[in-house]
PDB file of N, CA and C in Angstrom:
ATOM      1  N   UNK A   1      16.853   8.812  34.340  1.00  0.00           N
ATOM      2  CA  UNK A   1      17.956   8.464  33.450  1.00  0.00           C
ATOM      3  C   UNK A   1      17.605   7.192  32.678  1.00  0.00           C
ATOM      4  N   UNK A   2      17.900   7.446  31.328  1.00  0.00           N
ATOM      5  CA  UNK A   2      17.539   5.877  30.794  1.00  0.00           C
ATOM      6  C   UNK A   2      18.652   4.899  30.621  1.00  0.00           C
ATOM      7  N   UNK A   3      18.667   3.700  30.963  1.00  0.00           N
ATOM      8  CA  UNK A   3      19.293   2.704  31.216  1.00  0.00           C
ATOM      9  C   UNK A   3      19.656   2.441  29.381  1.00  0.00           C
ATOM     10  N   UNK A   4      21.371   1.649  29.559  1.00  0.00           N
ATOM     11  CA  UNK A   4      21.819   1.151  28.698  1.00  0.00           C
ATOM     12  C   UNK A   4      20.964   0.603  27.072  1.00  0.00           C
ATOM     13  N   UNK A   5      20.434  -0.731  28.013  1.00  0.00           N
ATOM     14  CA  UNK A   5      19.085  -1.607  27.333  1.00  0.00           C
ATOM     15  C   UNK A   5      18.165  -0.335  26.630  1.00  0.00           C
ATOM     16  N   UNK A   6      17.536   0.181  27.124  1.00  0.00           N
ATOM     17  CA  UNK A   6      16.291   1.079  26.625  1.00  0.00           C
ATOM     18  C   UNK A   6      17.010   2.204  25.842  1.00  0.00           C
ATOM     19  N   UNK A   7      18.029   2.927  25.875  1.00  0.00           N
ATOM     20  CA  UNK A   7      19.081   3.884  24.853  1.00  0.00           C
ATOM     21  C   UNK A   7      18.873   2.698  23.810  1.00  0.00           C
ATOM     22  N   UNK A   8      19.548   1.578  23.647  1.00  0.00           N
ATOM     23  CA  UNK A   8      19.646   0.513  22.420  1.00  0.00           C
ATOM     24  C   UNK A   8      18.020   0.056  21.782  1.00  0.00           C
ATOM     25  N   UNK A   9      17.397   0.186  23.033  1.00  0.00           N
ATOM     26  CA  UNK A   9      15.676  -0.284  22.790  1.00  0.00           C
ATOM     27  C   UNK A   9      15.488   0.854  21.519  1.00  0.00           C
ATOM     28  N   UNK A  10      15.256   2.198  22.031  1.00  0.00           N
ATOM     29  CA  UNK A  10      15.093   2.918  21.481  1.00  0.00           C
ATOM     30  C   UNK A  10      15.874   3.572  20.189  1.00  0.00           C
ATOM     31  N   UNK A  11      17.063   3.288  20.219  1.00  0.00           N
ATOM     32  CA  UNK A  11      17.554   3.073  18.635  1.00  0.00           C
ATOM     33  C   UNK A  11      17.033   2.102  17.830  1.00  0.00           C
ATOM     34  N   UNK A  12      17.518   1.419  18.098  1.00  0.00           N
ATOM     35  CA  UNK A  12      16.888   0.361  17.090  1.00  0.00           C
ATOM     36  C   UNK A  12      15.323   0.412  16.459  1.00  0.00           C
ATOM     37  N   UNK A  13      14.065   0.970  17.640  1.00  0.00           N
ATOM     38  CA  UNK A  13      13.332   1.561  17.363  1.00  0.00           C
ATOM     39  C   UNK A  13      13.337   2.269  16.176  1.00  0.00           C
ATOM     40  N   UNK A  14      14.107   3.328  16.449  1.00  0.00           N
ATOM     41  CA  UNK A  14      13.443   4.674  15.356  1.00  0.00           C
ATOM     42  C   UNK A  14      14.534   3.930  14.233  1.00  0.00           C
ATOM     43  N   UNK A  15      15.573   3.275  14.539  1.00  0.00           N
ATOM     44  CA  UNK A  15      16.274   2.592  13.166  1.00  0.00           C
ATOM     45  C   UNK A  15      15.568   1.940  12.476  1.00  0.00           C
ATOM     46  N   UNK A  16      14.544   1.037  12.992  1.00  0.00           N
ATOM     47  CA  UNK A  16      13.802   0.223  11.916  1.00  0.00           C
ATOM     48  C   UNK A  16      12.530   1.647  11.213  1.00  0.00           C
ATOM     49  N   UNK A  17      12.138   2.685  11.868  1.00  0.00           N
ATOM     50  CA  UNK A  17      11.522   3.345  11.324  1.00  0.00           C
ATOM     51  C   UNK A  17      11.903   4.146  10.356  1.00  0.00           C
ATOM     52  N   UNK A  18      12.963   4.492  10.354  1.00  0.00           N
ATOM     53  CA  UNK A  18      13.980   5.112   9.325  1.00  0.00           C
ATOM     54  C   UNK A  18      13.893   3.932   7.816  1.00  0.00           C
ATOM     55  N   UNK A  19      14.011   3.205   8.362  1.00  0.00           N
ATOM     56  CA  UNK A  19      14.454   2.045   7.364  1.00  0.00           C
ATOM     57  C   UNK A  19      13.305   2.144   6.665  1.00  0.00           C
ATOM     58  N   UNK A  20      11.640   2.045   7.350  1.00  0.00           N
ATOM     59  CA  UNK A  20      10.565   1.558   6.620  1.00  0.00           C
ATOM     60  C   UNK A  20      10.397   3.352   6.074  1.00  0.00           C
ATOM     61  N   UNK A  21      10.704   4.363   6.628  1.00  0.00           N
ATOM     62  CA  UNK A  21      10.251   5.804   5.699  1.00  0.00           C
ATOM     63  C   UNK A  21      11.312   5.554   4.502  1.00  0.00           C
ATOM     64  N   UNK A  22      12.248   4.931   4.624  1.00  0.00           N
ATOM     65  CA  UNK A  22      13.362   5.405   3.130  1.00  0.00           C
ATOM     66  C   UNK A  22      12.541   4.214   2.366  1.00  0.00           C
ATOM     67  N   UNK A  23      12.298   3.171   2.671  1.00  0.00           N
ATOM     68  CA  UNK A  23      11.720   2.003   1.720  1.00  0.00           C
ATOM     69  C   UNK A  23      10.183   2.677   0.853  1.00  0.00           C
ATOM     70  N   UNK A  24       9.760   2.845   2.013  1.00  0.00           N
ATOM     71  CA  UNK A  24       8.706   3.707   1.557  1.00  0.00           C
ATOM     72  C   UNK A  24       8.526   4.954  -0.038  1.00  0.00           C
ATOM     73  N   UNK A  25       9.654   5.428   0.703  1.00  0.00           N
ATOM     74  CA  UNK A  25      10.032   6.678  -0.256  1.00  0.00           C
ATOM     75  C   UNK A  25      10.618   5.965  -1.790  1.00  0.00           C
ATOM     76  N   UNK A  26      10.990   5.151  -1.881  1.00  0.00           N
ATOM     77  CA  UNK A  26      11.575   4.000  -2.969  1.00  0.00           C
ATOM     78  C   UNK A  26      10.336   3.682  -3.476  1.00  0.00           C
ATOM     79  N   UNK A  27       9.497   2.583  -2.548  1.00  0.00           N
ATOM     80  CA  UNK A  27       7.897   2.426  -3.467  1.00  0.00           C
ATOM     81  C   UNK A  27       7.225   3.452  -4.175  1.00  0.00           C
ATOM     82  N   UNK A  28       7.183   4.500  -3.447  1.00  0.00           N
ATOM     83  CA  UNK A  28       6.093   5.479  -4.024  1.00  0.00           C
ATOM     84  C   UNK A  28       6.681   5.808  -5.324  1.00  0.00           C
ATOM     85  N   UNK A  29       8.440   6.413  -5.697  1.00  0.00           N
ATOM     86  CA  UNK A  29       9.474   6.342  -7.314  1.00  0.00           C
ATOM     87  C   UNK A  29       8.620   5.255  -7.930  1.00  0.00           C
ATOM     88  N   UNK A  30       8.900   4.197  -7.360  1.00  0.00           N
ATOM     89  CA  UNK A  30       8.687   3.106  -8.659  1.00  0.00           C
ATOM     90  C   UNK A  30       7.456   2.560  -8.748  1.00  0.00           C
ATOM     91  N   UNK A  31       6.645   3.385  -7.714  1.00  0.00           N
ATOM     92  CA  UNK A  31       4.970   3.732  -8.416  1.00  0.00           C
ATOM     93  C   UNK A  31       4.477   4.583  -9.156  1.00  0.00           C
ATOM     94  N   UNK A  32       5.229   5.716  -9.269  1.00  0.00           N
ATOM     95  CA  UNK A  32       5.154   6.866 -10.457  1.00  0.00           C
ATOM     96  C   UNK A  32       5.731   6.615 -11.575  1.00  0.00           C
ATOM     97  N   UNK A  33       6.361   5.819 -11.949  1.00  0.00           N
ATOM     98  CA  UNK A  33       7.369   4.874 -13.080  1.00  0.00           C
ATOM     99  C   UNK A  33       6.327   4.150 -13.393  1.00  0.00           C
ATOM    100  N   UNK A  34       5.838   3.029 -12.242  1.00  0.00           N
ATOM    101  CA  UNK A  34       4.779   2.214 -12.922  1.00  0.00           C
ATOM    102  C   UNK A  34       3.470   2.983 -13.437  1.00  0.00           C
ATOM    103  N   UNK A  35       2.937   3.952 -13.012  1.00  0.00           N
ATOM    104  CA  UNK A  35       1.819   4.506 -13.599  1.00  0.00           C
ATOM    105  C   UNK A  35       2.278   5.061 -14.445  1.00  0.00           C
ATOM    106  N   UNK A  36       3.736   5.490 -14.721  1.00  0.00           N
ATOM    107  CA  UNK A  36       4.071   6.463 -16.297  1.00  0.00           C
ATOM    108  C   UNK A  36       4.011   5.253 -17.342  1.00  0.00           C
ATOM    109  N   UNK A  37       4.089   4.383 -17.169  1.00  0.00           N
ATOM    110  CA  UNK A  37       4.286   3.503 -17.697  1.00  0.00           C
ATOM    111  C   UNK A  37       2.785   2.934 -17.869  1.00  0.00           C
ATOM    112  N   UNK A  38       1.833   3.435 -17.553  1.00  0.00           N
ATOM    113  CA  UNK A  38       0.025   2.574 -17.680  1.00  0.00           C
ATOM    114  C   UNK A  38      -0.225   1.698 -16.588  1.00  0.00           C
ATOM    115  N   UNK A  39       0.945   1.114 -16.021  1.00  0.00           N
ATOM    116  CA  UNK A  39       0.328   0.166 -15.287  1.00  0.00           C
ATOM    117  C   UNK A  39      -0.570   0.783 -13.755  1.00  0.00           C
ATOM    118  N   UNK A  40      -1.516   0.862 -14.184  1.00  0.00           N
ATOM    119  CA  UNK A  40      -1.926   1.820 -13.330  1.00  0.00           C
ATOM    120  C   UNK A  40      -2.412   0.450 -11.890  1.00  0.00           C
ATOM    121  N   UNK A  41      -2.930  -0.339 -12.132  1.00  0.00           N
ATOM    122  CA  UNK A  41      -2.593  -1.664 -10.605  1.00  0.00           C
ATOM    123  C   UNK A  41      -1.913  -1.712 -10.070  1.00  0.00           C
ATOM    124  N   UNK A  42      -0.677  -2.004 -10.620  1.00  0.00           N
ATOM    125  CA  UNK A  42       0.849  -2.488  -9.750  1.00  0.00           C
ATOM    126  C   UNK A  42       1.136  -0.770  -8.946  1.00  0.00           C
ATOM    127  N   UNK A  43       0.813   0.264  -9.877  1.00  0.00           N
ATOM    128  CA  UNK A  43       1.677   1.211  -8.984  1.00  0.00           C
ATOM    129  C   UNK A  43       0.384   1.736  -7.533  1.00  0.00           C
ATOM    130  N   UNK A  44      -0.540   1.300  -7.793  1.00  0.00           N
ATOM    131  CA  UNK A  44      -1.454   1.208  -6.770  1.00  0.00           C
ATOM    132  C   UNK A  44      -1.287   0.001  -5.506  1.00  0.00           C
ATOM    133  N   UNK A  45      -0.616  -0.840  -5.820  1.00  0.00           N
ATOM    134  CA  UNK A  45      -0.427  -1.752  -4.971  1.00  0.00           C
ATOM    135  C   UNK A  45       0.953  -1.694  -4.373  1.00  0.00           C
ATOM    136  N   UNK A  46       1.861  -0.999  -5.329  1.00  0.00           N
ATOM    137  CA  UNK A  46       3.033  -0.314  -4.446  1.00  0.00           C
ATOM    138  C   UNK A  46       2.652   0.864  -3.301  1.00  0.00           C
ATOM    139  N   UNK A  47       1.825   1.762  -3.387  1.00  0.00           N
ATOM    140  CA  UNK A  47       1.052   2.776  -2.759  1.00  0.00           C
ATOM    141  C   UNK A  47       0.908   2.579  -1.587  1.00  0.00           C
ATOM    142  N   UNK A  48      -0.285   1.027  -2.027  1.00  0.00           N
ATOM    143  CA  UNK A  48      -0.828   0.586  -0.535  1.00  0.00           C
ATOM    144  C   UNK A  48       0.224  -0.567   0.559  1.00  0.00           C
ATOM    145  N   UNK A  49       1.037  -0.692  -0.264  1.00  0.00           N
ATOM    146  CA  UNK A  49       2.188  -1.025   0.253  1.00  0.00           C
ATOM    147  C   UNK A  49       3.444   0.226   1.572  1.00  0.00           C
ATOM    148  N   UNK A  50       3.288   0.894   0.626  1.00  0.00           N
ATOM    149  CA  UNK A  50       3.816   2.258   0.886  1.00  0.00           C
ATOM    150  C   UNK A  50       3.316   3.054   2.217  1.00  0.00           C
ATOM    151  N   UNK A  51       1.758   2.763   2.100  1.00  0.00           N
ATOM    152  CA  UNK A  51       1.193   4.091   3.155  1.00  0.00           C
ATOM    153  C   UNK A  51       1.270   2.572   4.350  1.00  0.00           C
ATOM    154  N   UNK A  52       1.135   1.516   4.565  1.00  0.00           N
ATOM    155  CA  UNK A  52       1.291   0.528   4.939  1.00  0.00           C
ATOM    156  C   UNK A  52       2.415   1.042   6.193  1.00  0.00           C
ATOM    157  N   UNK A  53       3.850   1.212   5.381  1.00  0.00           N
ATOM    158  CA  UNK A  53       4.970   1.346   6.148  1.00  0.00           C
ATOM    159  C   UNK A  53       4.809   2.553   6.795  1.00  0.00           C
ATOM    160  N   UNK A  54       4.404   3.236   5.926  1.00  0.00           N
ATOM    161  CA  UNK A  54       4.166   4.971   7.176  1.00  0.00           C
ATOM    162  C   UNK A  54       3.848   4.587   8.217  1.00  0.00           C
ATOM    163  N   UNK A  55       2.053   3.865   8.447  1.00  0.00           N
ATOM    164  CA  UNK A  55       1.683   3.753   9.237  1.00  0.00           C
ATOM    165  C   UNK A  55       2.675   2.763  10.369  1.00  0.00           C
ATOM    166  N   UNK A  56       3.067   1.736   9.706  1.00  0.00           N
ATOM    167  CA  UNK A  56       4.275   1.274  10.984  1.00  0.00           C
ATOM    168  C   UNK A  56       5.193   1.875  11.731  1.00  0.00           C
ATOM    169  N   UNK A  57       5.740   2.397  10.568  1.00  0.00           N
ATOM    170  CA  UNK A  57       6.936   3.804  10.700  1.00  0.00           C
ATOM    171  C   UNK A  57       6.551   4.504  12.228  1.00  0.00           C
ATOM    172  N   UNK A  58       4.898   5.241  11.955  1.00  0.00           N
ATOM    173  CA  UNK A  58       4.473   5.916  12.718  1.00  0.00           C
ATOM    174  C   UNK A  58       4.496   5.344  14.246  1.00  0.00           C
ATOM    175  N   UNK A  59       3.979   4.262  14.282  1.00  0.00           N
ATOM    176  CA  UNK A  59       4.010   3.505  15.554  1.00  0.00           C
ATOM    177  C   UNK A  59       5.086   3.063  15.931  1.00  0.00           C
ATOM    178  N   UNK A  60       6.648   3.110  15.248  1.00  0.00           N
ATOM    179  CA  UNK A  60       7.615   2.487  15.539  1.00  0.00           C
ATOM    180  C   UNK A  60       8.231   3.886  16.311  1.00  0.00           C
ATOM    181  N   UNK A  61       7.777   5.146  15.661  1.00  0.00           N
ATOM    182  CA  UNK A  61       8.480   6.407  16.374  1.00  0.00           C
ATOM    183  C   UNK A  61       7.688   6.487  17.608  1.00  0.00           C
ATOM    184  N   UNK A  62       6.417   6.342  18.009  1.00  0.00           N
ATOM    185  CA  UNK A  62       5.832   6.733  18.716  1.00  0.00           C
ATOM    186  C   UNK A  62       6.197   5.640  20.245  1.00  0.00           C
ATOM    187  N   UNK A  63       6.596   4.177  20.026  1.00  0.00           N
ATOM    188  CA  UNK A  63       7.192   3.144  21.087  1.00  0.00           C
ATOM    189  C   UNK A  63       8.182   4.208  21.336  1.00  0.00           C
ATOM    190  N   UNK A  64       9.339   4.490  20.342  1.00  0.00           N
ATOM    191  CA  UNK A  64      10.741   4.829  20.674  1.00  0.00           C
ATOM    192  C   UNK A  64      10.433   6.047  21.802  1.00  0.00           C
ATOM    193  N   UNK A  65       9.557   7.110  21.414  1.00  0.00           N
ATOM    194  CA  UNK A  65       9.105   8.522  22.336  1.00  0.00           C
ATOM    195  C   UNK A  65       8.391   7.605  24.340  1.00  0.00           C
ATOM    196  N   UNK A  66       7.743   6.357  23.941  1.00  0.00           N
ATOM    197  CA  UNK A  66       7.766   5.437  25.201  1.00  0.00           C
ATOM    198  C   UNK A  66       8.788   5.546  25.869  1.00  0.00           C
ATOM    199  N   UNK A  67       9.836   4.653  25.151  1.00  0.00           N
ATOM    200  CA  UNK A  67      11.032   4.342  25.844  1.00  0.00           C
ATOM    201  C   UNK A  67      11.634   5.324  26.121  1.00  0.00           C
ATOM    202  N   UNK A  68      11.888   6.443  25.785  1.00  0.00           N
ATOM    203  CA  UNK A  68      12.327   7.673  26.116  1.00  0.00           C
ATOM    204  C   UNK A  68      12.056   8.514  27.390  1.00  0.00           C
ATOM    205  N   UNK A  69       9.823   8.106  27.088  1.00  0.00           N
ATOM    206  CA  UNK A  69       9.665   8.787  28.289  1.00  0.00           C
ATOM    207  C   UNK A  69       9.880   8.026  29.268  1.00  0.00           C
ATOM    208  N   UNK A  70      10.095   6.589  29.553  1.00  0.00           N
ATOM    209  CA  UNK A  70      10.102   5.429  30.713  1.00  0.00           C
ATOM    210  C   UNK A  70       9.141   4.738  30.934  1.00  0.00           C
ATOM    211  N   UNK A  71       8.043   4.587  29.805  1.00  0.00           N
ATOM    212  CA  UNK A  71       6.943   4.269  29.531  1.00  0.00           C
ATOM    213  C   UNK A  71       6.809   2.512  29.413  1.00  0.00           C
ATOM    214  N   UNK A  72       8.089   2.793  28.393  1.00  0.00           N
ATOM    215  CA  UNK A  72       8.672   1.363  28.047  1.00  0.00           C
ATOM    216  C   UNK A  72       9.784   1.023  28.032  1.00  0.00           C
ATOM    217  N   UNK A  73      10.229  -0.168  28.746  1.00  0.00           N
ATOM    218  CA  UNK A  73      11.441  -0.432  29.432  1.00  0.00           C
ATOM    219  C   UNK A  73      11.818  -1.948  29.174  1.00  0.00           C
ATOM    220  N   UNK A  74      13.245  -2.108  28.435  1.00  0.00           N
ATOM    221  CA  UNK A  74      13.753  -3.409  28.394  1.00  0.00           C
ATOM    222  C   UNK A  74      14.380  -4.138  29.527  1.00  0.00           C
ATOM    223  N   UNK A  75      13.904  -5.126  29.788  1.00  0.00           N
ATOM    224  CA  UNK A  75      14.287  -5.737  31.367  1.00  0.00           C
ATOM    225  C   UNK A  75      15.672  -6.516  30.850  1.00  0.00           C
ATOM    226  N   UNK A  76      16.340  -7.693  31.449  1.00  0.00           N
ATOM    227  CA  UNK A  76      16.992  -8.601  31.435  1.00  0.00           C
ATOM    228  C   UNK A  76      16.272  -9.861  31.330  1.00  0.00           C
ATOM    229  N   UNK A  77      16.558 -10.692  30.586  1.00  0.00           N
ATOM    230  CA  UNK A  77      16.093 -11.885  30.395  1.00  0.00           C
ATOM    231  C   UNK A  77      16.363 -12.982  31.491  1.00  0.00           C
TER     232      UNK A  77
END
């Protein structure tokens, strides 16, 4: 059974990962804007900005599937 702490561990988890896939999904728009537009740098540096958060994203879902399995566990301070 997972404890109080680690249910909240693990939201907040996949909440901040949620957060960085929708941000994400925002950069990559206003990197196709910036390259319609020529600026072909900036919307490359939004990109690498972009695949940046996936990759966090990715590791932020993969802790939360931890805490889930009991892998990883929030103690009391």
């Amino acid at each position: 059974m997972t404890t109080k702490p680690n249910q909240e561990l693990r939201r907040d988890l996949r909440d901040a990962a949620a957060v960085l896939k929708w941000s994400g999904v925002d950069l990559f728009t206003f990197a196709k804007k910036l390259l319609a537009a020529g600026d072909e740098d900036g919307a490359n540096e939004l990109m690498k900005i972009a695949l940046a958060f996936q990759e966090i994203e990715d590791r932020l879902e993969g802790y939360a599937e931890e805490v889930k399995a009991g892998r990883v566990t929030r103690t009391k301070e």
